[in-house]
N, C-alpha and C. Protein backbone atom coordinates (compact mmCIF):
# COMPACT_ATOMS: atom_id res chain seq x y z
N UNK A 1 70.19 33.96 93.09
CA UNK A 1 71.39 34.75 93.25
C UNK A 1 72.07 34.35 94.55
N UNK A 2 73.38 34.05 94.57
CA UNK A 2 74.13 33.76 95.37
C UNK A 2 74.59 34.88 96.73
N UNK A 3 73.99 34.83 98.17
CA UNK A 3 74.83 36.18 98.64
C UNK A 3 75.72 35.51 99.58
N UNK A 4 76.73 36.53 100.02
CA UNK A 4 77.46 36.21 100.63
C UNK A 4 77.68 37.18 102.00
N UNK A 5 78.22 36.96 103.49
CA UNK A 5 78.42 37.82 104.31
C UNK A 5 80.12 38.04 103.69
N UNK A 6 79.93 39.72 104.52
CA UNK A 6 81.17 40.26 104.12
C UNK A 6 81.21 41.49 105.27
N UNK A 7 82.26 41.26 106.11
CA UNK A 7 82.68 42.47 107.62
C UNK A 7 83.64 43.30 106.72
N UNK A 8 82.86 44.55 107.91
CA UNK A 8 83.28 45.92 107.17
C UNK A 8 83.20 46.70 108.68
N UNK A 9 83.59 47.76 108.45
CA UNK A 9 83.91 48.55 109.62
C UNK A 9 83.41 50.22 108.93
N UNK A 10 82.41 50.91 110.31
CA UNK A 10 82.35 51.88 109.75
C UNK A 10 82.47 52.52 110.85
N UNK A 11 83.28 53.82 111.09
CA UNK A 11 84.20 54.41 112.14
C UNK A 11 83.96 53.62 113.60
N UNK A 12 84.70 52.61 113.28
CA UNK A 12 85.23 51.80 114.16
C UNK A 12 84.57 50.54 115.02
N UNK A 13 82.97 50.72 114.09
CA UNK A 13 81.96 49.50 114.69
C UNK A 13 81.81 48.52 113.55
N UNK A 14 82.16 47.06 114.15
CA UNK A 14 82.08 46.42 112.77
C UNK A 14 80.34 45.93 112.47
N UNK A 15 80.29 45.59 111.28
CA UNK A 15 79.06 45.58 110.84
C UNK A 15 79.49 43.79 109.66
N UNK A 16 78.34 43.50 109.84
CA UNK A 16 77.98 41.78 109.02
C UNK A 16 77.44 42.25 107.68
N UNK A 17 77.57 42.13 106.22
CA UNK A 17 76.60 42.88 105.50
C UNK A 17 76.62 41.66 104.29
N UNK A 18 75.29 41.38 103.93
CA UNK A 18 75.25 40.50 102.83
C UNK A 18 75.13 41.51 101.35
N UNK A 19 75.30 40.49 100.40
CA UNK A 19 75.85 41.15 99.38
C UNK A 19 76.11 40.06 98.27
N UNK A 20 75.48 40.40 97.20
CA UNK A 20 75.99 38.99 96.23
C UNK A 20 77.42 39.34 95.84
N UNK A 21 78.71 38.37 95.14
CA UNK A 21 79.47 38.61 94.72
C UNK A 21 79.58 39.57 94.01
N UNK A 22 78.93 39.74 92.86
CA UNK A 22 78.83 40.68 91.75
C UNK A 22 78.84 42.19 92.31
N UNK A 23 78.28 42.46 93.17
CA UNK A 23 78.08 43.78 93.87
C UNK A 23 79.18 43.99 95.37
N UNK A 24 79.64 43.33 95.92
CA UNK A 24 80.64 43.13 96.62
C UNK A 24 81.72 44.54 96.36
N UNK A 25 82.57 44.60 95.68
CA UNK A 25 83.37 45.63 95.43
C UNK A 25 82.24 46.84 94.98
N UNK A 26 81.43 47.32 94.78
CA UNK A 26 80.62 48.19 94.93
C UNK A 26 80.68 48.66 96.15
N UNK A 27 79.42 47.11 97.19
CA UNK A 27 79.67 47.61 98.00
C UNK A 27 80.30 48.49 99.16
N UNK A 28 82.08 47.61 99.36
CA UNK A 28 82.81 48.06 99.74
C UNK A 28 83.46 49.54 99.30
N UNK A 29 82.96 49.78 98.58
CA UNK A 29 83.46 51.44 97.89
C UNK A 29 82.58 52.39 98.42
N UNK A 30 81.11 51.83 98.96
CA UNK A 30 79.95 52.76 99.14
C UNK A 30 80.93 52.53 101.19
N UNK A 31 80.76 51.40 101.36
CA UNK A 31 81.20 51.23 102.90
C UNK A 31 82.20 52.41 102.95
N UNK A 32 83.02 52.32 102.46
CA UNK A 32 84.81 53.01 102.39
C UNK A 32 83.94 54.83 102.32
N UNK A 33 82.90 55.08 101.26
CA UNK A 33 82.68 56.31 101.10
C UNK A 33 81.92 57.24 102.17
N UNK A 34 80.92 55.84 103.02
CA UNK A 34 80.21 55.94 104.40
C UNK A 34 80.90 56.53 105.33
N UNK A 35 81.84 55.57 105.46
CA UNK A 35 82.80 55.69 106.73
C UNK A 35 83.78 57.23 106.63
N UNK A 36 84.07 57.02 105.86
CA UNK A 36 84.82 58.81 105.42
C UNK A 36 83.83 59.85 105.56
N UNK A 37 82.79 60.04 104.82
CA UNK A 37 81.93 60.76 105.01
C UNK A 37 81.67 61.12 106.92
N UNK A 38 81.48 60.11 107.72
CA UNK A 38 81.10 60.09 108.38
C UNK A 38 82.36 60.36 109.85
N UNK A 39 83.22 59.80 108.99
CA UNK A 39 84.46 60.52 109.85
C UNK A 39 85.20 61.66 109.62
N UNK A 40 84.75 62.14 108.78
CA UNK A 40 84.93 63.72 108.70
C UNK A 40 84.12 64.55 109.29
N UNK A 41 82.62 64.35 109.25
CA UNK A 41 81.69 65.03 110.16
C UNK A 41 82.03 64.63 111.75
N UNK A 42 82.43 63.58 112.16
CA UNK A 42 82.79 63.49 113.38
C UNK A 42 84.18 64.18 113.87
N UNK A 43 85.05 64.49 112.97
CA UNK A 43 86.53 65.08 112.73
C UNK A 43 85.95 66.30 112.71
N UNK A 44 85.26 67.44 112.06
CA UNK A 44 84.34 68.46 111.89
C UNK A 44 83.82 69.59 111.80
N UNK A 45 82.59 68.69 113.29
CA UNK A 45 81.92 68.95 113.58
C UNK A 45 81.82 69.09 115.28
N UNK A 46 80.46 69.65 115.64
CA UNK A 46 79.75 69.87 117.19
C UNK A 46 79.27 68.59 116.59
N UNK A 47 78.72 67.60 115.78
CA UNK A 47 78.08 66.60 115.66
C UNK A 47 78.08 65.40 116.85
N UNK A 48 77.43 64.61 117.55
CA UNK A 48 77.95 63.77 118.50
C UNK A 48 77.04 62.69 118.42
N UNK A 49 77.60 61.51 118.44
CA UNK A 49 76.14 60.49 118.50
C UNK A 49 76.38 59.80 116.89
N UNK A 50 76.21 58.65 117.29
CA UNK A 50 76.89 57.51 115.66
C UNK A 50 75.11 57.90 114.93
N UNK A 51 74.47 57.89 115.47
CA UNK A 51 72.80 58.21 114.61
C UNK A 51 72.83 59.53 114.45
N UNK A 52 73.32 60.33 115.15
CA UNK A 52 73.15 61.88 114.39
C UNK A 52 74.58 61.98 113.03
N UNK A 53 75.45 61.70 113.40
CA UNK A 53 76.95 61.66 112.11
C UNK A 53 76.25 60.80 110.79
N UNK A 54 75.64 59.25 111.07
CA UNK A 54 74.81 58.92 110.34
C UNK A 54 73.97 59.68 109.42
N UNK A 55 72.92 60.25 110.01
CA UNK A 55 72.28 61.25 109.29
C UNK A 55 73.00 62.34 108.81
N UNK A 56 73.78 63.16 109.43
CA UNK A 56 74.38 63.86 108.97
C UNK A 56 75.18 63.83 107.56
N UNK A 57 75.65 62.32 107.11
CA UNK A 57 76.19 62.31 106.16
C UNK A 57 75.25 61.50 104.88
N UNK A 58 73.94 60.85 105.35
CA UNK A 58 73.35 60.38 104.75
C UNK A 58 72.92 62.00 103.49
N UNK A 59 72.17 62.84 104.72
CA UNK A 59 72.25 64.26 103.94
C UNK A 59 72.85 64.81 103.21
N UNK A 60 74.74 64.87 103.27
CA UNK A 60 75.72 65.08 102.32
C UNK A 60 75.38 64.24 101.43
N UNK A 61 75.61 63.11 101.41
CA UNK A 61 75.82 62.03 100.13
C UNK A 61 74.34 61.91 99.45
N UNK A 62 73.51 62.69 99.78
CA UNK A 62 72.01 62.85 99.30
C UNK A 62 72.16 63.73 98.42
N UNK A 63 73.00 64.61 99.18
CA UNK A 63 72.93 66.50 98.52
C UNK A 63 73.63 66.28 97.42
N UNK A 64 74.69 65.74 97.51
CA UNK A 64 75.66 65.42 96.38
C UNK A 64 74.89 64.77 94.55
N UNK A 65 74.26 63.48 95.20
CA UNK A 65 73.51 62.60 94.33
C UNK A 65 72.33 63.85 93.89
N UNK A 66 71.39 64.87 94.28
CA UNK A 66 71.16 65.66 93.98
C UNK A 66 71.27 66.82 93.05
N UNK A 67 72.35 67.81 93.37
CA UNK A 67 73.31 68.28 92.73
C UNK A 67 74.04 67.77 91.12
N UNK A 68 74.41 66.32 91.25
CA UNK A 68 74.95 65.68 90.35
C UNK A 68 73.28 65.66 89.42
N UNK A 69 72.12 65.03 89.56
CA UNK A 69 71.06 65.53 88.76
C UNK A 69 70.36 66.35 88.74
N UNK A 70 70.46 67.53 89.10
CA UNK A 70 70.63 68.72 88.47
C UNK A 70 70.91 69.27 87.86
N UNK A 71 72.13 69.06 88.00
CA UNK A 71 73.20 69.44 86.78
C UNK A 71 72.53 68.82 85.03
N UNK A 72 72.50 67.30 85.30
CA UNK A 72 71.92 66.24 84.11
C UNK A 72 70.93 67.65 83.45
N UNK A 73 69.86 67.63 84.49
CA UNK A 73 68.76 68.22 84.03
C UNK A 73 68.99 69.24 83.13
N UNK A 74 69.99 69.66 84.02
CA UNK A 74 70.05 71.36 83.24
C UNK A 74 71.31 71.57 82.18
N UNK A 75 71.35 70.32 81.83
CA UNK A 75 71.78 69.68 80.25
C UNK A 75 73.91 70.25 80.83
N UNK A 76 74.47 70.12 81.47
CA UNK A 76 75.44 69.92 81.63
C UNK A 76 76.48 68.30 81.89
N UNK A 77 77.29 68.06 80.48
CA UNK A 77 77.93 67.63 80.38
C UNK A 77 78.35 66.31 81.36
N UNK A 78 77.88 64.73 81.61
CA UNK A 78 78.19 64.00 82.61
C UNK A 78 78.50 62.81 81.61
N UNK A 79 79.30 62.23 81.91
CA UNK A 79 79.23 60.98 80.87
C UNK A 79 77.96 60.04 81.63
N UNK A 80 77.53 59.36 80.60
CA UNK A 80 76.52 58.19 80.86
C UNK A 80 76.71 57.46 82.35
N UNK A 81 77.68 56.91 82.16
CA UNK A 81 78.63 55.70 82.79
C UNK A 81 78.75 55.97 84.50
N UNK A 82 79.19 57.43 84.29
CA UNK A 82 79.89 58.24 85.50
C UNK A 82 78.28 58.57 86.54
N UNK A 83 77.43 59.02 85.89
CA UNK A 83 75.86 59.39 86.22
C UNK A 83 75.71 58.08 87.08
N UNK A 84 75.59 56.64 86.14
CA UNK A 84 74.85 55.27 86.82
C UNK A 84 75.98 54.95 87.88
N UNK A 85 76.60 55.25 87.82
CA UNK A 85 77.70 54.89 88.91
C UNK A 85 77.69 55.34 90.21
N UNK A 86 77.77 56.52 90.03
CA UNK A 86 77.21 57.82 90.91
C UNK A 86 76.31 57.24 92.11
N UNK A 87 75.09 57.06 91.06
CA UNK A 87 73.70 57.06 91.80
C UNK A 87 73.65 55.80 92.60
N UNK A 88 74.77 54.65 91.65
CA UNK A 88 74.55 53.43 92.36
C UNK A 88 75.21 53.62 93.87
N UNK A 89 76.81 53.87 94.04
CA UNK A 89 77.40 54.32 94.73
C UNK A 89 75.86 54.88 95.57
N UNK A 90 75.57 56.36 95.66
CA UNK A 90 74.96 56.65 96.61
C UNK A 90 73.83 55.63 96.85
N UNK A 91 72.98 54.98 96.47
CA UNK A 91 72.06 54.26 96.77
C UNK A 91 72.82 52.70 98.16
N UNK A 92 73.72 52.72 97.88
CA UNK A 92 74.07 51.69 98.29
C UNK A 92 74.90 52.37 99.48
N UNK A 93 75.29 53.71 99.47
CA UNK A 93 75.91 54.16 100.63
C UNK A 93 75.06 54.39 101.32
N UNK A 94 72.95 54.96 101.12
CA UNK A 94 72.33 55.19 102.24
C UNK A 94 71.84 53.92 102.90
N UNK A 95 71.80 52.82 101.86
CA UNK A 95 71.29 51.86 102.29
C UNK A 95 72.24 51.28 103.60
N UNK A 96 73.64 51.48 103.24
CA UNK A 96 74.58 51.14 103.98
C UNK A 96 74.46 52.25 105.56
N UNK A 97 74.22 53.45 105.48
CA UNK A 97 74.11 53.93 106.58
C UNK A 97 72.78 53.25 107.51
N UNK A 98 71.69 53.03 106.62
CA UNK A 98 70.64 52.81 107.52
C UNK A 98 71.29 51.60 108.17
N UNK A 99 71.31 50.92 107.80
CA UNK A 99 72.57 49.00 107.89
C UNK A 99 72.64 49.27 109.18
N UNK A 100 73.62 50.77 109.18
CA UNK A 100 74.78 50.90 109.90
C UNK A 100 74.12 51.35 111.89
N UNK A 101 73.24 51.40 111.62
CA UNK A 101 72.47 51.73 112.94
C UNK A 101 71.89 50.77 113.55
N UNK A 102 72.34 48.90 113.47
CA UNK A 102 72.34 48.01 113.59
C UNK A 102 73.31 47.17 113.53
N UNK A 103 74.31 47.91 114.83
CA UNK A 103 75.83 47.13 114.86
C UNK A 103 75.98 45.54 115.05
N UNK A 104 76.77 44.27 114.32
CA UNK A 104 76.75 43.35 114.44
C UNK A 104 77.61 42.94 116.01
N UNK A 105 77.09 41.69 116.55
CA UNK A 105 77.77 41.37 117.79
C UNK A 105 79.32 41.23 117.53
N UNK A 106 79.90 41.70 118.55
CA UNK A 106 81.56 40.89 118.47
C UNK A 106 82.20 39.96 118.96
């Protein structure tokens, strides 16, 4: 499998992140969902510190992915599609936060 580097910015530190093509625009949707997440808790919050906002939103976007199977469980209405998407999205947004506590040089 082919990867590629690809710079991204998450509230305002840039970051190096490999990534095969195929998953690329994923990626960047989980980056884009990181960074929001995480600049809203910094917008907020008493939150202070890029590793505490980090966590802080790793938790939201946990709670969320949570919630969303729960729901599954308890036999409410999700399309297929929307579920794997979901989960991928979050999987790739915590992976992206942990990333993110390992700023690239500038």
């Amino acid at each position: 499998m082919t990867t590629k580097q690809i710079k991204v910015s998450i509230l305002g530190v840039p970051y190096r992140l490999a990534c095969s093509p195929e998953t690329e625009g994923a990626l960047l949707e989980a980056v884009a969902r990181v960074d929001a997440e995480m600049s809203k808790i910094r917008n907020n919050s008493n939150v202070r510190g890029t590793d505490r906002i980090a966590v802080m939103a790793a938790l939201s976007l946990t709670s969320e992915l949570l919630r969303l199977q729960s729901s599954v469980r308890h036999g409410e209405a999700f399309p297929a599609e929307e579920i794997r998407r979901t989960m991928h999205l979050v999987n790739e947004q915590l992976g992206t936060v942990i990333l993110s506590s390992t700023p690239c040089s500038k």
